[in-house]
Protein backbone atom coordinates (compact mmCIF):
# COMPACT_ATOMS: atom_id res chain seq x y z
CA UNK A 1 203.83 203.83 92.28
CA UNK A 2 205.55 204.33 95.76
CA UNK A 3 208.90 204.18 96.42
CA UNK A 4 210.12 200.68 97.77
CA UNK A 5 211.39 200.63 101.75
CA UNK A 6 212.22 197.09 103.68
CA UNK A 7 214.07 197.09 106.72
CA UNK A 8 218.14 197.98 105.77
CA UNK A 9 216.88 200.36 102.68
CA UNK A 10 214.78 202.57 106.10
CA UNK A 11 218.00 202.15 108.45
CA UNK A 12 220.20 203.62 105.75
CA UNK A 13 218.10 206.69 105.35
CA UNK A 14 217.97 207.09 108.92
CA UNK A 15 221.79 207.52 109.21
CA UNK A 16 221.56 209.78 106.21
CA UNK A 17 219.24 211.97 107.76
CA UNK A 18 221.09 211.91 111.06
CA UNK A 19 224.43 212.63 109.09
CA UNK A 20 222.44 215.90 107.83
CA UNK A 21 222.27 217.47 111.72
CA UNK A 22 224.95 219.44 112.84
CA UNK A 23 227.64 217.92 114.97
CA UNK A 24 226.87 214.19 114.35
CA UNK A 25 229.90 211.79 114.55
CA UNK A 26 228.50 208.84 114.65
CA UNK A 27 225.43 206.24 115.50
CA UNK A 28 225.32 205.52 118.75
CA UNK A 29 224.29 201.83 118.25
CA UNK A 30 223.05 199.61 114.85
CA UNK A 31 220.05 200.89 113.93
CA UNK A 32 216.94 198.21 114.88
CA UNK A 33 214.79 198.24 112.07
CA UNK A 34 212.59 195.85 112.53
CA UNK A 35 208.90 195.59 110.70
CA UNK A 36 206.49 192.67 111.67
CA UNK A 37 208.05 189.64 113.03
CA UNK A 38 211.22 190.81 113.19
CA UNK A 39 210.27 193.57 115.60
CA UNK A 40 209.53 190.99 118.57
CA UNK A 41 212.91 190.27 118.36
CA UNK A 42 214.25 192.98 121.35
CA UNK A 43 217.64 193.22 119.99
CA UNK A 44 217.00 192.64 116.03
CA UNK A 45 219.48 194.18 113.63
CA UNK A 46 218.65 193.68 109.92
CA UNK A 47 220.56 192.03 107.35
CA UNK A 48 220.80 191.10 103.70
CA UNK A 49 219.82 187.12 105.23
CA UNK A 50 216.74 188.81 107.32
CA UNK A 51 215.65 191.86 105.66
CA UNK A 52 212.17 192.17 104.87
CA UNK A 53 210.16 194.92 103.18
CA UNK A 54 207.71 197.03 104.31
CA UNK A 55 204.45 197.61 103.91
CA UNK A 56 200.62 197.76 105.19
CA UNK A 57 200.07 194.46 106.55
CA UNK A 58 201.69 195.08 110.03
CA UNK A 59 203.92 197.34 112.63
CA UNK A 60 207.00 198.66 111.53
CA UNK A 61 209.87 199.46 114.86
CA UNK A 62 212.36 201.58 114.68
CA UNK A 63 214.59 202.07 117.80
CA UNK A 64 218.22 204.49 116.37
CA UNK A 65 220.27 206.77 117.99
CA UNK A 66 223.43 208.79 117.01
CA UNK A 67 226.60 210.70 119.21
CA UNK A 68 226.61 214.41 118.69
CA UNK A 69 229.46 216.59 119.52
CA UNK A 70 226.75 217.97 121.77
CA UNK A 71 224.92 214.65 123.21
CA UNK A 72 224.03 211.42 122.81
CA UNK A 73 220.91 210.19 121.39
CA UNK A 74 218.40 207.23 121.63
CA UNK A 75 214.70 206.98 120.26
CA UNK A 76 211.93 204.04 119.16
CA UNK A 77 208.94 205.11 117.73
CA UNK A 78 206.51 201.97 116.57
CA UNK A 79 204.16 202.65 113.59
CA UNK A 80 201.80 201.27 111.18
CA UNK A 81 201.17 202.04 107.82
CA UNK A 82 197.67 200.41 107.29
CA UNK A 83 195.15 199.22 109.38
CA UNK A 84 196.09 198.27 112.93
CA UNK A 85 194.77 195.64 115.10
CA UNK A 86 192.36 196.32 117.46
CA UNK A 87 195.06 194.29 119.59
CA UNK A 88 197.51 195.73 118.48
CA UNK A 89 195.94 199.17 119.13
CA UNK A 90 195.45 198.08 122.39
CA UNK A 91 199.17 197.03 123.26
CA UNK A 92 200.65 200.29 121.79
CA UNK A 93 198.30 201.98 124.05
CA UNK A 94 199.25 200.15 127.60
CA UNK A 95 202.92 201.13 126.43
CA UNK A 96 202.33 204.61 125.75
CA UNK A 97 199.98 204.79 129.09
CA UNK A 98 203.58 203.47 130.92
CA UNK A 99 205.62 205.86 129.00
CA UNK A 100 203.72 208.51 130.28
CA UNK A 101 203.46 207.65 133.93
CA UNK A 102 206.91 206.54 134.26
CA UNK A 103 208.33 210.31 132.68
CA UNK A 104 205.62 212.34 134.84
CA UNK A 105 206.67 210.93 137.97
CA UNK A 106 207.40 213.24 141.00
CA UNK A 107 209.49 211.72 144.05
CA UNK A 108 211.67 213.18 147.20
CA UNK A 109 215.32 214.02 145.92
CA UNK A 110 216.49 212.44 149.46
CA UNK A 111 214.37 209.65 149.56
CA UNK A 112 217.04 207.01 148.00
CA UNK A 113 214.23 206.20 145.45
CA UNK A 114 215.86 203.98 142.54
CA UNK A 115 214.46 202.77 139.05
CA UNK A 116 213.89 199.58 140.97
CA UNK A 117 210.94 201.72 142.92
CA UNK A 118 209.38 203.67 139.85
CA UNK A 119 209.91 201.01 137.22
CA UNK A 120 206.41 199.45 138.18
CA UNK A 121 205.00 202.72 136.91
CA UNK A 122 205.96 201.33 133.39
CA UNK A 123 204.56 197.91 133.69
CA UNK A 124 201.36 198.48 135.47
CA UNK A 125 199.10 199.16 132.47
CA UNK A 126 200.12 196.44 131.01
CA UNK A 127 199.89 193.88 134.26
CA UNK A 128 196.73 195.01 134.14
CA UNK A 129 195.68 192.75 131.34
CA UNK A 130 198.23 190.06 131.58
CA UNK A 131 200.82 191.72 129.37
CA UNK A 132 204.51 192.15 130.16
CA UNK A 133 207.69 192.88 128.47
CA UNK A 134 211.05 190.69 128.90
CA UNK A 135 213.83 193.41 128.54
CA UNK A 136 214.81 196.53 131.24
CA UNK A 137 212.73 199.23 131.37
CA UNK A 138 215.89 201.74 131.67
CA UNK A 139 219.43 202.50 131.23
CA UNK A 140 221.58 205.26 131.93
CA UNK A 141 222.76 207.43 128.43
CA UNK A 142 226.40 208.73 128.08
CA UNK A 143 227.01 212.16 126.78
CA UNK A 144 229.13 211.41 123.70
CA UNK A 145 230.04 207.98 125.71
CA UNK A 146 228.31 204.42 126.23
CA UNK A 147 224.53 204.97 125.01
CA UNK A 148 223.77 202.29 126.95
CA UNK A 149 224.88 202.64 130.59
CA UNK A 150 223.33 201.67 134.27
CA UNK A 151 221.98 203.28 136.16
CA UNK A 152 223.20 204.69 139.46
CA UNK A 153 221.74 203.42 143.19
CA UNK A 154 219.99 206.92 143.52
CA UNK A 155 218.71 209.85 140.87
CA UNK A 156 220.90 212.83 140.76
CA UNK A 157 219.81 216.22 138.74
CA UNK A 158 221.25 216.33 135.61
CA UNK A 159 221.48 212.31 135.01
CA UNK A 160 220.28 211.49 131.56
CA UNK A 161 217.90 207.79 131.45
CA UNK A 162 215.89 206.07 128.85
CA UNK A 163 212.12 205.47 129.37
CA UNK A 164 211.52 202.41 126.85
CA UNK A 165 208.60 199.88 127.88
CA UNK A 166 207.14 197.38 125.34
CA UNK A 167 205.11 194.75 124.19
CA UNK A 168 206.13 191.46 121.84
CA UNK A 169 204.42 188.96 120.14
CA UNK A 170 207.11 186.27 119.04
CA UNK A 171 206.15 185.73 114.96
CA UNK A 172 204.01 188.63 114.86
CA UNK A 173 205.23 192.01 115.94
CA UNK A 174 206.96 194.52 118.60
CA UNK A 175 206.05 197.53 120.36
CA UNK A 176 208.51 200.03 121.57
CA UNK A 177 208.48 203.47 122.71
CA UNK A 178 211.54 204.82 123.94
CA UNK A 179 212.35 208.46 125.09
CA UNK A 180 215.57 209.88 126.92
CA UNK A 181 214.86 211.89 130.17
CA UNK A 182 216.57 214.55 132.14
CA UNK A 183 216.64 213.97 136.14
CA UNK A 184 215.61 217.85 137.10
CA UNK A 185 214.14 219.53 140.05
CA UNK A 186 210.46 219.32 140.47
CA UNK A 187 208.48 222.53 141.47
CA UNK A 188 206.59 221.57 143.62
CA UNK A 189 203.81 223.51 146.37
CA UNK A 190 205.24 221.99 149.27
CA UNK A 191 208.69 220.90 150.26
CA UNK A 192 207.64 218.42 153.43
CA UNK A 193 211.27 216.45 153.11
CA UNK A 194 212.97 218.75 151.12
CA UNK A 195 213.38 219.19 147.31
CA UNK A 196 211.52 216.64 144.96
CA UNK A 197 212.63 214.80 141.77
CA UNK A 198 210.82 214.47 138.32
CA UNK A 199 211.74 213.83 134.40
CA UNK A 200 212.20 216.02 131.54
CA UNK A 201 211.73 215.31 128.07
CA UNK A 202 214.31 215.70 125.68
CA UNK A 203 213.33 213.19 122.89
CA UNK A 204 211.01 215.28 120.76
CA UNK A 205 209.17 212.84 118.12
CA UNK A 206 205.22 212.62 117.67
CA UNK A 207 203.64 209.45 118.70
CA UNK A 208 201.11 207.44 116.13
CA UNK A 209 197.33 208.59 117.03
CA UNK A 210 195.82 205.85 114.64
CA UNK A 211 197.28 203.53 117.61
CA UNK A 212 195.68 205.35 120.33
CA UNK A 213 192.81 204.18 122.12
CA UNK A 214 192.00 207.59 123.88
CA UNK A 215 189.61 205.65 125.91
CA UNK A 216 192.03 203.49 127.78
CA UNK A 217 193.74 206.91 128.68
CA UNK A 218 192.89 208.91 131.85
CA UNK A 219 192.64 212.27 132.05
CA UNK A 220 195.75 213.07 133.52
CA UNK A 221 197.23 210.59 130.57
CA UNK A 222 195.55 212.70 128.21
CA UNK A 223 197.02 215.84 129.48
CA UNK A 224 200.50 214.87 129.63
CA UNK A 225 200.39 213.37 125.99
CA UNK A 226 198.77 217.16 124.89
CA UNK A 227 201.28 219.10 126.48
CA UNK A 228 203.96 216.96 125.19
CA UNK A 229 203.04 217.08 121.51
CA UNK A 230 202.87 220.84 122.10
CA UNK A 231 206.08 220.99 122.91
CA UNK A 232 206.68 218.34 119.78
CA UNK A 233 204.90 220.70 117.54
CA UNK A 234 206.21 223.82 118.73
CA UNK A 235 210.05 223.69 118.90
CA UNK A 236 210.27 220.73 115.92
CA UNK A 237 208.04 222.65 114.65
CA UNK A 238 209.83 226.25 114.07
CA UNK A 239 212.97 224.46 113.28
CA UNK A 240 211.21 223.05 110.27
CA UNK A 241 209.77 226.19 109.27
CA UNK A 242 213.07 227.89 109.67
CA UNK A 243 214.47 225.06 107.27
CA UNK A 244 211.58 225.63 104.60
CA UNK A 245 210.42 221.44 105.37
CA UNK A 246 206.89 222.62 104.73
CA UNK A 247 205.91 218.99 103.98
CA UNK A 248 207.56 217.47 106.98
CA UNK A 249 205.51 220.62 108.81
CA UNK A 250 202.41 219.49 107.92
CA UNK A 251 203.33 215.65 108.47
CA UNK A 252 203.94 216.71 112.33
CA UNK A 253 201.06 218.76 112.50
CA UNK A 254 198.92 216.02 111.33
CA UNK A 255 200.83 213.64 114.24
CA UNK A 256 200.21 216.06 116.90
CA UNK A 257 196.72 217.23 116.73
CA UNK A 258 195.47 217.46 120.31
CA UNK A 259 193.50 214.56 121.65
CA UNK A 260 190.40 214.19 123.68
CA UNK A 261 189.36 211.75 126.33
């Protein structure tokens, strides 16, 4: 028999995990652990009057974050584990296909460019189809301060942002998929107006293939999502090995299996 989890039971372990890492203090916000109804509520936060368990029969959302002595974190990952939807594969796909195009944006440093400007990057795969999401698609991240912060009138190397889109069916289930960025310098061949702007990944957690529809993806889509589950699979990776988690290993290896399209 397998061992019970419902929502508070998965946010506890969370924290206990996170408590494990060197230099935590604290979360950085109540944990959102919210599986199947529950997770189209944008700002859900269990409790003994709402907790549910979980199981196969839908998505399960998890959106946690902690303050280091060394940073500040903030990360959703949405899984399933049983069958998906085709619908619901779908959805989780026109999120991650926004994920992906809002982080590999390139833009001129000098060109007053905003999140107003890029935040359609986000969205359009799901406009596409008539789907939306009601909630920001960014805020700024503290380092060891306010997790949730705005974010400034222009980009500026070294600014840390969120890059969360989503999808929500009220009485049914959420999708979320949240990474924090790094503002850095772009190389790129030319410099026609000067130096250019782009996004670096610093949230490091696989994505769920079984909710991939790696024909909705382009190839550039395709690329990025390879490269970045390298880099998922390569420095989580050796930090597992170097901690003897050959399970968890073999978990990540089985998340981040390259894809083709």
């Amino acid at each position: 028999m397998g061992v019970y989890w419902d929502e508070l039971s998965a946010a506890t372990k969370s924290e206990e995990f996170r408590r494990q890492q060197q230099n935590y203090v604290q979360l950085s916000f109540a944990t959102i652990s919210a599986f199947g109804p529950n997770g189209a509520i944008i700002h859900y936060q269990p409790s003994s009057e709402t907790n549910i368990p979980l199981d196969t029969s839908s998505l399960y959302l998890i959106d946690s974050g902690a303050q280091f002595l060394d940073g500040t974190t903030d990360v959703t990952r949405t899984v399933h584990f049983g069958s998906p939807t085709l619908q619901q594969v779908e959805a989780y796909t026109r999120v991650l296909q926004g994920q992906l195009d809002f982080a590999d944006v390139v833009f001129p440093a000098n060109s007053g460019i905003s999140l107003t400007d890029i935040e359609i990057l986000a969205r359009k795969p799901l406009y596409q189809v008539g789907l939306n999401y009601l909630h920001g698609t960014s805020h700024g991240v503290g380092m060891f301060l306010y997790v949730h912060e705005s974010t400034l009138p222009a980009f500026g190397v070294g600014e840390f942002l969120s890059d969360e889109p989503g999808f929500y069916v009220d009485g049914e289930y959420g999708i979320r998929l949240e990474n924090v960025v790094e503002v850095v310098e772009a190389i790129t061949p030319y410099n026609f107006s000067g130096p250019s702007l782009s996004f670096w990944e610093t949230t490091l957690v696989p994505y769920e293939p079984k909710l991939i529809n790696t024909t909705l993806l382009t190839r550039h889509q395709c690329d990025v999502l390879n490269r970045y589950h390298t880099r998922v699979k390569e420095e989580v990776g050796a930090e597992m090995l170097t901690q003897g988690l050959q399970e968890a290993y073999t978990w990540l290896l089985s998340k981040t299996n390259p894809i083709s399209c």
